[in-house]
C-alpha atoms as a PDB file:
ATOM      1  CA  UNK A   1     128.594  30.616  90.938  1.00  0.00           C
ATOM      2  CA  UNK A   2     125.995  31.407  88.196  1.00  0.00           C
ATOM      3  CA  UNK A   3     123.161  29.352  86.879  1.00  0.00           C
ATOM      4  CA  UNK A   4     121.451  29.052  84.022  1.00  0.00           C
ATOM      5  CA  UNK A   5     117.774  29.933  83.466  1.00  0.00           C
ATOM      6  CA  UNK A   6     115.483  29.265  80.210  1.00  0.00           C
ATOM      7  CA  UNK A   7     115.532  32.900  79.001  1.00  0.00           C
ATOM      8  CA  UNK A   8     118.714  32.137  78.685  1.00  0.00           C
ATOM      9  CA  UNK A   9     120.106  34.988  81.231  1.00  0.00           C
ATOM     10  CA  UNK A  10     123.491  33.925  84.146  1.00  0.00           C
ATOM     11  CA  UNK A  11     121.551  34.323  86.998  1.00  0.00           C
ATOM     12  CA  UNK A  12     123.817  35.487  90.935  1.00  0.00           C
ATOM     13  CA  UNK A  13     122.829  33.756  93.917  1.00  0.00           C
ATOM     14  CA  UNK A  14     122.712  35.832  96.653  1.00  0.00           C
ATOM     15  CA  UNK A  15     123.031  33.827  99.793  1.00  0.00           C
ATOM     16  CA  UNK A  16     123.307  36.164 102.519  1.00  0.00           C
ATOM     17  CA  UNK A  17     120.384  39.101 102.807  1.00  0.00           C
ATOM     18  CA  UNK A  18     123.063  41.829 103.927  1.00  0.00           C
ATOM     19  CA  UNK A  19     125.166  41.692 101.018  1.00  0.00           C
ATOM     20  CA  UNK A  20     126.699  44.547  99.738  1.00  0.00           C
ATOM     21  CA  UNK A  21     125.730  44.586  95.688  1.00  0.00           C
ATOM     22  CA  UNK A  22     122.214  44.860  96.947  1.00  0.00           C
ATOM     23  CA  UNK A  23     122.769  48.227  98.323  1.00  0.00           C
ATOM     24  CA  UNK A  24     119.823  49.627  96.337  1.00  0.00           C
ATOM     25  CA  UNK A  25     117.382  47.056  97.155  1.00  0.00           C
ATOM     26  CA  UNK A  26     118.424  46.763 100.759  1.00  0.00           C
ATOM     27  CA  UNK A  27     114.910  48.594 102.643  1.00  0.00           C
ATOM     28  CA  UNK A  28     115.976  52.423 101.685  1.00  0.00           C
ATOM     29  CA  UNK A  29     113.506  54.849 101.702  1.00  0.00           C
ATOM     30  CA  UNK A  30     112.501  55.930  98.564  1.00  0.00           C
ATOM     31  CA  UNK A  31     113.795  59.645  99.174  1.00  0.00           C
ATOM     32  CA  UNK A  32     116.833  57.946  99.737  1.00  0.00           C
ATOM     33  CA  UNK A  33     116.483  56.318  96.425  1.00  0.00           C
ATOM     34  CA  UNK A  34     115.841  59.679  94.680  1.00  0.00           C
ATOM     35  CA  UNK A  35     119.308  61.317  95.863  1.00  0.00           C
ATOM     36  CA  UNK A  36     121.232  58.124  95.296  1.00  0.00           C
ATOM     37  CA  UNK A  37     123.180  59.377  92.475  1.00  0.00           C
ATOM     38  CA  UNK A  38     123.518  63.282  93.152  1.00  0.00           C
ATOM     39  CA  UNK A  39     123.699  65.423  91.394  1.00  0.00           C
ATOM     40  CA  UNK A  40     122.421  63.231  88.491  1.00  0.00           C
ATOM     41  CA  UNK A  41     118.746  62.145  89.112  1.00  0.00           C
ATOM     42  CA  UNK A  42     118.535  59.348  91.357  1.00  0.00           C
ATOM     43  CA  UNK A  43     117.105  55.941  91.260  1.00  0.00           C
ATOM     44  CA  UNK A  44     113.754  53.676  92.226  1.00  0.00           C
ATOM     45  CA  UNK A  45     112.672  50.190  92.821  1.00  0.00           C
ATOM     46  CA  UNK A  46     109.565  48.894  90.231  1.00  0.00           C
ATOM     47  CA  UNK A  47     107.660  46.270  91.839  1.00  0.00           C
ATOM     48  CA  UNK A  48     106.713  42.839  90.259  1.00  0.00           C
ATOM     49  CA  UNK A  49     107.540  41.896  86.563  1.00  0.00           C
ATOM     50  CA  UNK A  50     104.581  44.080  84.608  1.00  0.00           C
ATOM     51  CA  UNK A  51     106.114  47.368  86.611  1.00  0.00           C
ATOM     52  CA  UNK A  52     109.691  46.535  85.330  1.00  0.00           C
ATOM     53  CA  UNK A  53     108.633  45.998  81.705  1.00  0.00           C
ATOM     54  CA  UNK A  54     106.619  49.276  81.498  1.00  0.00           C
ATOM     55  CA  UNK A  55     109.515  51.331  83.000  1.00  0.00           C
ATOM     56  CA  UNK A  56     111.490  49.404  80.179  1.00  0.00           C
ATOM     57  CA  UNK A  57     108.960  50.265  77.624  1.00  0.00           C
ATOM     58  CA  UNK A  58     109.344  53.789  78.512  1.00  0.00           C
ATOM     59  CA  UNK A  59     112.965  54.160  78.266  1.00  0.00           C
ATOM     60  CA  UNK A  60     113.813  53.954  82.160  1.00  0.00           C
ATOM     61  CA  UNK A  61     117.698  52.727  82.510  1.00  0.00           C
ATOM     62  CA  UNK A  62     117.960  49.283  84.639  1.00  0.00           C
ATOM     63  CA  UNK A  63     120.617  48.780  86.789  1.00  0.00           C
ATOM     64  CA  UNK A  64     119.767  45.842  89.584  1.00  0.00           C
ATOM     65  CA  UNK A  65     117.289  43.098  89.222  1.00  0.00           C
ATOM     66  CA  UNK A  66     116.925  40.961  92.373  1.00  0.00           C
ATOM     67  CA  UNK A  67     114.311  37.829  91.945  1.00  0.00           C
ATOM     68  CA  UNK A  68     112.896  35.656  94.209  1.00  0.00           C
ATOM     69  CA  UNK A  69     113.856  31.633  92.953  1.00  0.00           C
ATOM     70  CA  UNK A  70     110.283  30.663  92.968  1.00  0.00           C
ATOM     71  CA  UNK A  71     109.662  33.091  90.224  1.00  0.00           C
ATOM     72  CA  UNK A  72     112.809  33.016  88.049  1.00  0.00           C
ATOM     73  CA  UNK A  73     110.780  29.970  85.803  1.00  0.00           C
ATOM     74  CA  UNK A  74     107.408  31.914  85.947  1.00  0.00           C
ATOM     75  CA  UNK A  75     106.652  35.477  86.360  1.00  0.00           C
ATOM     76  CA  UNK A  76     110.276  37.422  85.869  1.00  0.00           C
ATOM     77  CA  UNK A  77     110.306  35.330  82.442  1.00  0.00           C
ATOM     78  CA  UNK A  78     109.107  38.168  80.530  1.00  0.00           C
ATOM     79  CA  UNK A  79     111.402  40.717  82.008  1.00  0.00           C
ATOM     80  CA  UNK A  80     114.439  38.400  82.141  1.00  0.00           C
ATOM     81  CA  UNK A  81     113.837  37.718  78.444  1.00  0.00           C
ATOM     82  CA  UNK A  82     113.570  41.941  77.785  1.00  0.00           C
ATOM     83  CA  UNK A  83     116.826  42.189  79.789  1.00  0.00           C
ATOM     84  CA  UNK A  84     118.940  39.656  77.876  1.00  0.00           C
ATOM     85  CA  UNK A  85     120.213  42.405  75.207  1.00  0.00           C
ATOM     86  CA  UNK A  86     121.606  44.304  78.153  1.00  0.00           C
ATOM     87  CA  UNK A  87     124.599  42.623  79.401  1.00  0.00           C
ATOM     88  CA  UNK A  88     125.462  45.082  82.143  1.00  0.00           C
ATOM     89  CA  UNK A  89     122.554  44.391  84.109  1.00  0.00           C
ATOM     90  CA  UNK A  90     123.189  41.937  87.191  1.00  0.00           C
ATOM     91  CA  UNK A  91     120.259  40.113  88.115  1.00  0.00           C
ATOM     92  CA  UNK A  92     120.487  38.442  91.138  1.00  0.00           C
ATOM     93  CA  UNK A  93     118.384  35.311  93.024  1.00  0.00           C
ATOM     94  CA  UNK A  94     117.781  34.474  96.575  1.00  0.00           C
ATOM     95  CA  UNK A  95     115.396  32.673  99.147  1.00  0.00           C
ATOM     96  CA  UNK A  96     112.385  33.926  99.757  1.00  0.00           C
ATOM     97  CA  UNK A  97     113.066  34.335 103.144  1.00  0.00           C
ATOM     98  CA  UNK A  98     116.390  36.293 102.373  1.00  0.00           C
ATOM     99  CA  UNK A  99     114.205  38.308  99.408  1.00  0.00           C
ATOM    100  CA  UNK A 100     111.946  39.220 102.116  1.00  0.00           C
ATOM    101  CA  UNK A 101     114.837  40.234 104.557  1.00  0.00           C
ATOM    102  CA  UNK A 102     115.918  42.624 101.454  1.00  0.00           C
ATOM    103  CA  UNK A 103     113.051  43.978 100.419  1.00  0.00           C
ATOM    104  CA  UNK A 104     111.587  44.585 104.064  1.00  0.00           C
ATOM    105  CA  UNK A 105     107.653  43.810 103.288  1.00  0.00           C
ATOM    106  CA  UNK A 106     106.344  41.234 100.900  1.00  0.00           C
ATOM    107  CA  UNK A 107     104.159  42.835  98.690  1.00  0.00           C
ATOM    108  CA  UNK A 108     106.427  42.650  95.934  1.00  0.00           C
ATOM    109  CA  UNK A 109     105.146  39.686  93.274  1.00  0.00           C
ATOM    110  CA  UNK A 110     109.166  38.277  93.507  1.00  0.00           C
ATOM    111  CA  UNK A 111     110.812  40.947  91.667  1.00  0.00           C
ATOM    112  CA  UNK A 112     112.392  44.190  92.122  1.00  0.00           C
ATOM    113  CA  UNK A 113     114.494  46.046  89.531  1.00  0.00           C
ATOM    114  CA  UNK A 114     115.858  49.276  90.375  1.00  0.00           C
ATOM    115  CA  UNK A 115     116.250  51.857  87.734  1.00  0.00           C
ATOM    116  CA  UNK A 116     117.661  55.065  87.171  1.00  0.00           C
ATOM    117  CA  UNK A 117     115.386  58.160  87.261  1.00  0.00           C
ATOM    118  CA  UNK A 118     115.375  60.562  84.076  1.00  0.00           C
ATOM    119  CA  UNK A 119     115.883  64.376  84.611  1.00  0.00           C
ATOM    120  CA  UNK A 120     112.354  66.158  84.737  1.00  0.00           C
ATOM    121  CA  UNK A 121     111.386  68.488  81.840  1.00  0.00           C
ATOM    122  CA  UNK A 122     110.467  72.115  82.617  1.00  0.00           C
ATOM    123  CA  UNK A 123     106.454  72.503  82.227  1.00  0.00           C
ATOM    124  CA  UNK A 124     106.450  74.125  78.710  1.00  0.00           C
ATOM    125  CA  UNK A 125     108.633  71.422  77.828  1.00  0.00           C
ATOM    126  CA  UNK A 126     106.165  68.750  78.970  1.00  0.00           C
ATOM    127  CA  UNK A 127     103.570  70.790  77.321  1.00  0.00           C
ATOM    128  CA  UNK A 128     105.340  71.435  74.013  1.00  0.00           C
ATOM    129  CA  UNK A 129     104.237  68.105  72.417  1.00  0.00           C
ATOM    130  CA  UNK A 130     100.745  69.069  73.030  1.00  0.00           C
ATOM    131  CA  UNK A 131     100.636  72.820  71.636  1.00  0.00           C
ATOM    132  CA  UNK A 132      99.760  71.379  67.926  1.00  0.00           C
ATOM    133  CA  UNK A 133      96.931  69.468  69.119  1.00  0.00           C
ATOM    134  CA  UNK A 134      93.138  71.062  69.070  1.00  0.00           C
ATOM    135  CA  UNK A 135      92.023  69.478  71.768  1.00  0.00           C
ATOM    136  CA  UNK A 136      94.350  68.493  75.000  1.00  0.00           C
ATOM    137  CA  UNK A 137      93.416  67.073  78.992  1.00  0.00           C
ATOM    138  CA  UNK A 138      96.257  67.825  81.881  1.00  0.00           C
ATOM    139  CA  UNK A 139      95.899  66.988  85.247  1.00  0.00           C
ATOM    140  CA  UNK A 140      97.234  69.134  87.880  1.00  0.00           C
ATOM    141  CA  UNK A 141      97.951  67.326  91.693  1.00  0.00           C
ATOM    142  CA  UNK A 142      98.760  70.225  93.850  1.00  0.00           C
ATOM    143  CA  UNK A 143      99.687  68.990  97.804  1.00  0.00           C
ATOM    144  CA  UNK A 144      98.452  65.697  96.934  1.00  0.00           C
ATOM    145  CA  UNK A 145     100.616  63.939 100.032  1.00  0.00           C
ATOM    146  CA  UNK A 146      99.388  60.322  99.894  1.00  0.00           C
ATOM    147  CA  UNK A 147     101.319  57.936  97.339  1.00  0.00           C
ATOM    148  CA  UNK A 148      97.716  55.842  96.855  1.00  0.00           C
ATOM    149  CA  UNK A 149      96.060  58.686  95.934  1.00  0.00           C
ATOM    150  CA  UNK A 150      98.596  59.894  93.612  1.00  0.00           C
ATOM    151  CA  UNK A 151      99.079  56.655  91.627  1.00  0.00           C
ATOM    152  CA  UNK A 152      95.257  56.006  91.959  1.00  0.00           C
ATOM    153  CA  UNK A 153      95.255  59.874  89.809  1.00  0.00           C
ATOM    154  CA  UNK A 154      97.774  58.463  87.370  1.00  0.00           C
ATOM    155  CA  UNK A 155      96.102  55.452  86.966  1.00  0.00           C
ATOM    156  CA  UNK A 156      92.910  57.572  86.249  1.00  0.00           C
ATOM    157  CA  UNK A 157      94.345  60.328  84.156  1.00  0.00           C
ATOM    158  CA  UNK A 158      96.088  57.253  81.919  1.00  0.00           C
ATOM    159  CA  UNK A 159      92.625  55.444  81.102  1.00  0.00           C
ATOM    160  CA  UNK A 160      90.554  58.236  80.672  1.00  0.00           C
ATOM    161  CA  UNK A 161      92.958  59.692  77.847  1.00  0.00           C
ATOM    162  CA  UNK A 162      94.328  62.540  79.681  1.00  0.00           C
ATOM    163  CA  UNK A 163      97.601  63.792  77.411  1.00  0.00           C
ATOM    164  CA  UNK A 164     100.300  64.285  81.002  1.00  0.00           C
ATOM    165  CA  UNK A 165     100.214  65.290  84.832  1.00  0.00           C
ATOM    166  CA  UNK A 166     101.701  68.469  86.870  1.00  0.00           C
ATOM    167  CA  UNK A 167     102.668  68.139  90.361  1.00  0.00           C
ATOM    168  CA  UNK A 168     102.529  70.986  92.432  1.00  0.00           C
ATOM    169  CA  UNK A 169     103.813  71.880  95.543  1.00  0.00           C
ATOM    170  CA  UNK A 170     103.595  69.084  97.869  1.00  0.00           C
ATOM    171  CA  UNK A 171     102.982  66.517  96.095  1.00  0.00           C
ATOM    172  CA  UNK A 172     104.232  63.199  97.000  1.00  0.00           C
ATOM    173  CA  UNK A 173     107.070  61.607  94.298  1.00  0.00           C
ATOM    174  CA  UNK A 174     105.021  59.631  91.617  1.00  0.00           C
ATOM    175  CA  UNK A 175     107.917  56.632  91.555  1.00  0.00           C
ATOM    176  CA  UNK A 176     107.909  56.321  95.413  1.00  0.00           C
ATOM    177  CA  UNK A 177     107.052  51.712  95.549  1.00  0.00           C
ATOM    178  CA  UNK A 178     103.899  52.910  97.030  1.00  0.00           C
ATOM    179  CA  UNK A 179     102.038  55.115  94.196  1.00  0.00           C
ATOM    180  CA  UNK A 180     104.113  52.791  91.302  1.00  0.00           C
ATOM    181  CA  UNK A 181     102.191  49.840  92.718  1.00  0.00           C
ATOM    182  CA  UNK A 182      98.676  51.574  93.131  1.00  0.00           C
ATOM    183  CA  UNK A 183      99.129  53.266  89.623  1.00  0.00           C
ATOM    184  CA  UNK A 184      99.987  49.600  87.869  1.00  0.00           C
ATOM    185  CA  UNK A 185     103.071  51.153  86.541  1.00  0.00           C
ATOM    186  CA  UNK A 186     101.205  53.783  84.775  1.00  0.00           C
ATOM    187  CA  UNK A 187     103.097  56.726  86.294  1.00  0.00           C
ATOM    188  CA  UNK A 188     105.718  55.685  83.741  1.00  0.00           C
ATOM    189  CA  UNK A 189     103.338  55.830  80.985  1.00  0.00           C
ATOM    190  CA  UNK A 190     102.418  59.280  81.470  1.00  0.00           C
ATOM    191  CA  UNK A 191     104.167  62.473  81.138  1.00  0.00           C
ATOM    192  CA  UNK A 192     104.992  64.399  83.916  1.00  0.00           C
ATOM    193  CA  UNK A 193     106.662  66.698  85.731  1.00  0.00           C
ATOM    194  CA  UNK A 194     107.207  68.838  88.606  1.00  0.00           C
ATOM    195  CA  UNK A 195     105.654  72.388  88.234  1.00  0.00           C
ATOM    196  CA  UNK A 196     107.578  75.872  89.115  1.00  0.00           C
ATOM    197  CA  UNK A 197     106.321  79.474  90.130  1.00  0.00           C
ATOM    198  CA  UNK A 198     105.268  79.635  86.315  1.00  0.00           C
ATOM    199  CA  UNK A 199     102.730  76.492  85.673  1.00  0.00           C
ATOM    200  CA  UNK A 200      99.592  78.541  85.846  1.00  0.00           C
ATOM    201  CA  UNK A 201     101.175  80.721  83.454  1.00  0.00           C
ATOM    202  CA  UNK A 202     102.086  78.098  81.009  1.00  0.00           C
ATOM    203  CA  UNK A 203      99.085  76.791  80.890  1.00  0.00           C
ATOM    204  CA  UNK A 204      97.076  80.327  79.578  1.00  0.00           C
ATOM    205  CA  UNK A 205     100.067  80.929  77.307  1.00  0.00           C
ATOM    206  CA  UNK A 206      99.180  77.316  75.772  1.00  0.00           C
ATOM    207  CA  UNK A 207      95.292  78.403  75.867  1.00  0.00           C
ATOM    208  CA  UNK A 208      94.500  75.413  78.368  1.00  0.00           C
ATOM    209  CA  UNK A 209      91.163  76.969  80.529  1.00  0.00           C
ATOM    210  CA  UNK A 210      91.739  75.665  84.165  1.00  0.00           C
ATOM    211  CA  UNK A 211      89.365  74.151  86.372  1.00  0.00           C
ATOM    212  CA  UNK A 212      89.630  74.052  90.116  1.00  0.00           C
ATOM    213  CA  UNK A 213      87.932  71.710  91.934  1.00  0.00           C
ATOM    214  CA  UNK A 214      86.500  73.282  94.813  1.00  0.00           C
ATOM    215  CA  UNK A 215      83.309  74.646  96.558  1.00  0.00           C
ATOM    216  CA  UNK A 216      83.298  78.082  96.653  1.00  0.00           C
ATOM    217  CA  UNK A 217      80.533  80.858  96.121  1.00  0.00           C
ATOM    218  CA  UNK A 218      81.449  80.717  92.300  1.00  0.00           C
ATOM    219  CA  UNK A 219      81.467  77.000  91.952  1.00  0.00           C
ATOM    220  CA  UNK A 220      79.602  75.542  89.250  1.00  0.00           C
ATOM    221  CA  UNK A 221      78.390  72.100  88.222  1.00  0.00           C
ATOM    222  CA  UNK A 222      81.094  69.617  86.525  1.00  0.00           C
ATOM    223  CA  UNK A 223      78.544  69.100  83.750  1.00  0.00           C
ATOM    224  CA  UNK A 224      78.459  72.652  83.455  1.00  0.00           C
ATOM    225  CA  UNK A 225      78.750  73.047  79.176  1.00  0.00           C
ATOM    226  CA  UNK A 226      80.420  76.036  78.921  1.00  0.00           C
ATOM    227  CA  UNK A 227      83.818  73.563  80.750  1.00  0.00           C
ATOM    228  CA  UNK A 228      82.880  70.892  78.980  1.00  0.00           C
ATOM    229  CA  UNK A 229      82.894  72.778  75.884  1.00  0.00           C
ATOM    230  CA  UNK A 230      86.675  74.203  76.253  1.00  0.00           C
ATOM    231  CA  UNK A 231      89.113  72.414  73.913  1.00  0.00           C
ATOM    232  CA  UNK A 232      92.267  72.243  76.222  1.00  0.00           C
ATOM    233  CA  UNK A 233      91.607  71.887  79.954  1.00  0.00           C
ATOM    234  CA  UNK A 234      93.906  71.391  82.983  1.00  0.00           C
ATOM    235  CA  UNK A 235      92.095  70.052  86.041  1.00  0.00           C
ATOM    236  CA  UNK A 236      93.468  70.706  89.119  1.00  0.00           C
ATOM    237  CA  UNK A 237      93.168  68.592  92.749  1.00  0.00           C
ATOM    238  CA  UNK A 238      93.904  69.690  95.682  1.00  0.00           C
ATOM    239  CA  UNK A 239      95.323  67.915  99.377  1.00  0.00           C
ATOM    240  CA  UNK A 240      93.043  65.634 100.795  1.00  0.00           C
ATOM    241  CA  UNK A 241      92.563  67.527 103.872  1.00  0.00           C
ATOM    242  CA  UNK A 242      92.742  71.059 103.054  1.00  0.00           C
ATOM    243  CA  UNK A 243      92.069  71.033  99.312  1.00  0.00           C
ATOM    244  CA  UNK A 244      93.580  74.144  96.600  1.00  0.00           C
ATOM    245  CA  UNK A 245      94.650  77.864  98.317  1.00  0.00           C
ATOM    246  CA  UNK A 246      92.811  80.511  97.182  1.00  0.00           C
ATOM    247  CA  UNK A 247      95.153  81.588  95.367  1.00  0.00           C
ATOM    248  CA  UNK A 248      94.645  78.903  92.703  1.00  0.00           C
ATOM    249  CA  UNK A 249      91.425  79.237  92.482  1.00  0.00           C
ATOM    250  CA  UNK A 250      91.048  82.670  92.186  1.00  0.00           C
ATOM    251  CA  UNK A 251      93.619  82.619  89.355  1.00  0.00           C
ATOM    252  CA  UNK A 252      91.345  79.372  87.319  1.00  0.00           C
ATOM    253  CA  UNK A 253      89.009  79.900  84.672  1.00  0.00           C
ATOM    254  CA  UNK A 254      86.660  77.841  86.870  1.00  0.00           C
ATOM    255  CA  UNK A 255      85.484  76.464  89.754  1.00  0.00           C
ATOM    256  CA  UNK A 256      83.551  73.148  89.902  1.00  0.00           C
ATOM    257  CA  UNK A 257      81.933  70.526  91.655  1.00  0.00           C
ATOM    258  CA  UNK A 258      80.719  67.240  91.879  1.00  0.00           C
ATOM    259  CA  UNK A 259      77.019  67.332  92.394  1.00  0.00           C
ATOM    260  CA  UNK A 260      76.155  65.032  95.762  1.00  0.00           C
ATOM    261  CA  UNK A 261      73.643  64.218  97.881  1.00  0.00           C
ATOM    262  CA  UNK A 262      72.732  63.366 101.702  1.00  0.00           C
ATOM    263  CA  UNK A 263      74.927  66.180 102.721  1.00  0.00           C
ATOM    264  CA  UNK A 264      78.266  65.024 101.621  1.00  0.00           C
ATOM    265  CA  UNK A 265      80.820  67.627 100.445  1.00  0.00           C
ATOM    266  CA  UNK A 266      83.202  66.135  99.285  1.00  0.00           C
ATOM    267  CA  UNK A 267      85.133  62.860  97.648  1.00  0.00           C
ATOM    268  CA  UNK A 268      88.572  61.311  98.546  1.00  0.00           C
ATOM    269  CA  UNK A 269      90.436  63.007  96.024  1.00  0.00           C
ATOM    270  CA  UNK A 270      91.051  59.957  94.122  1.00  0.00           C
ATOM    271  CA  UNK A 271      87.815  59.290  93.615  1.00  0.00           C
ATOM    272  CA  UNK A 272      86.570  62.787  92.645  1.00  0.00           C
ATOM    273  CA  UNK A 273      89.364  62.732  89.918  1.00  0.00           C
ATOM    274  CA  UNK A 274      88.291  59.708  88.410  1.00  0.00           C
ATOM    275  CA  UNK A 275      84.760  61.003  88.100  1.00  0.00           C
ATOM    276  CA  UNK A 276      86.237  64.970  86.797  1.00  0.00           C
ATOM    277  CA  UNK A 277      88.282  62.845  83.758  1.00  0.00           C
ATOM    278  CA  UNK A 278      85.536  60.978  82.827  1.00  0.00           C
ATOM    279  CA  UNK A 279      82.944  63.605  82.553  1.00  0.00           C
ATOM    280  CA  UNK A 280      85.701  66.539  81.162  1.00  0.00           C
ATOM    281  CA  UNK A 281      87.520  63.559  78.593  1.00  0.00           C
ATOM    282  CA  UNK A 282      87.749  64.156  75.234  1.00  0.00           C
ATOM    283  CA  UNK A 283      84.803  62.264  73.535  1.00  0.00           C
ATOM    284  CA  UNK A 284      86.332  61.135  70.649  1.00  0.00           C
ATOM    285  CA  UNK A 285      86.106  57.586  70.429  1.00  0.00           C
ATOM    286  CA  UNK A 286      89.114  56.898  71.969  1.00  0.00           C
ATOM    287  CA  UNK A 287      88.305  56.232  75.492  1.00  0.00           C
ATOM    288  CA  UNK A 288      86.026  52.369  75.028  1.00  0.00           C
END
C-alpha cells in the first residue's frame, strides 16, 4: 500500500526494519557502500534533505530514498518535490523507531537517499578546466585519515574560493556519512579526485607553485609575499599525527607556517587549512 503526500510523490511504507529493498540503507559501512556495484563505482548514503539536494544539484544519480514519517510533511518536502520527475526512484517511509533500527545512529535529520558514485577523473583531467584561468587555488589532503577533518577541509576550501581538492595517499573517502555531514554537503560541490604517482607532476606542468605546510629549516611565514604573490597555488596538508614525508616537501616550491605563540607548533589540520585558504585566497572580490 502507497500513500499520498503533498509533493505529490506514492510514498512505500516500510513496516518491518529488516526488509530486504533497504539493503543499501541497512547500517553498511561506507567501504561497503563504495564496492556495492563493482566494477562500476559504487554507491553512498547523503544525510538529511539539504545533503540530498546538493548531490542532486551536482548530477549524483539517486536510487533509494528512505524518510522518517515525521518529516515526509516538513523537511524531505524539498527533496521529494526535486525527485518527482524521476519515476524510478522508490522512496520509502517508516517509524522512527524502525528508521533508527535502519540507519543504526540517529544523527540523520529523517532522511537518507543513497546515490550512485561517479567514476573519478584522472588529475589533469580535474585540472583541465582550470589551465585557462590566470589565477587558480587547489588543495592537496595527503594521509588526511579522519572523515571530520576532511569534510571540515572541503567545507573550507569551498568558502574560501578554492577552484577543486586532491587526495593523496591515505586519505579518508570524501562521501563516507561522516565527512558529507561535517562538510554540509560541500564535498559534492567541489571537484575532486584521487591523485596517482604523477600529481606533483601535474601540478608544475600546469605552473601551480606548491606549498607544503610544514616546519622545517626552510620554512617560511604564510604571509610570506613572494607565496602570496604566485598566481596558481596548490596547498598541501598533511596527517594529523605525522604530517607530509619528506619527500613532498622537498619536491614543493615552499615550505610554510603558521606563525604561533606560547610554544605551540602546530594546528589540528582542519584548522590550519582554514587559516592557509584564507590568507593564500584569491583577493578578488569574490570571497565576502
Amino acid at each position: 500500500m502507497t500513500q499520498e503526500i503533498p509533493a505529490g510523490r506514492n510514498i512505500i511504507p516500510i513496516e518491518r526494519a529488516d526488509a530486504l529493498t533497504l539493503t543499501l540503507f541497512h547500517s553498511r559501512r561506507d567501504a561497503d557502500l563504495a564496492h556495492a556495484f563493482e566494477p562500476a563505482p559504487g554507491a553512498f548514503i547523503a544525510e538529511s534533505a539539504k545533503v540530498s539536494l546538493r548531490a542532486l544539484a551536482t548530477g549524483y544519480e539517486p536510487i533509494a530514498v528512505l524518510v522518517e514519517e515525521e518529516q515526509l510533511a516538513h523537511d524531505a518536502q524539498p527533496l521529494l518535490a526535486a525527485l518527482k520527475a524521476i519515476k524510478a526512484v522508490p522512496v520509502y517511509t517508516a517509524s522512527h523507531e524502525n528508521f533508527l533500527a535502519i540507519a543504526g545512529y540517529p544523527m540523520t535529520r529523517g532522511v537518507l537517499c543513497a546515490f550512485r558514485r561517479k567514476a573519478c577523473p584522472s588529475v589533469r583531467e580535474l585540472l583541465a578546466p582550470f589551465r585557462a584561468q590566470t589565477k587558480s587555488r587547489i588543495a592537496i589532503l595527503d594521509h588526511v585519515v579522519n572523515p571530520a577533518n576532511t569534510g571540515s577541509i572541503f567545507r573550507n576550501a569551498a568558502a574560501l574560493g578554492f577552484d577543486a581538492v586532491i587526495l593523496g595517499d591515505g586519505t579518508c573517502d570524501p562521501l563516507a556519512r561522516r565527512c558529507l555531514r561535517v562538510s554540509m554537503g560541500t564535498v559534492l560541490q567541489l571537484p575532486w579526485t584521487r591523485g596517482d604517482a604523477t600529481w606533483l607532476a601535474a601540478l608544475k606542468d600546469m605552473n601551480y607553485k606548491t606549498v607544503a605546510m610544514a616546519l622545517t629549516e626552510k620554512t617560511v611565514p604564510l604571509t610570506d609575499p613572494a607565496v602570496k604573490a604566485a598566481d596558481k597555488l596548490a596547498v598541501i596538508l598533511g596527517n594529523e599525527g605525522d604530517g607530509l614525508s619528506e619527500e613532498i616537501i622537498s619536491a614543493c616550491n615552499y615550505t610554510v607556517k603558521i606563525p604561533m605563540q606560547h610554544g605551540v607548533d602546530s594546528l589540528n589540520v582542519a584548522a590550519a587549512s582554514a587559516i592557509a585558504f584564507w590568507e593564500l585566497r584569491i583577493e578578488d572580490g569574490s570571497v565576502s
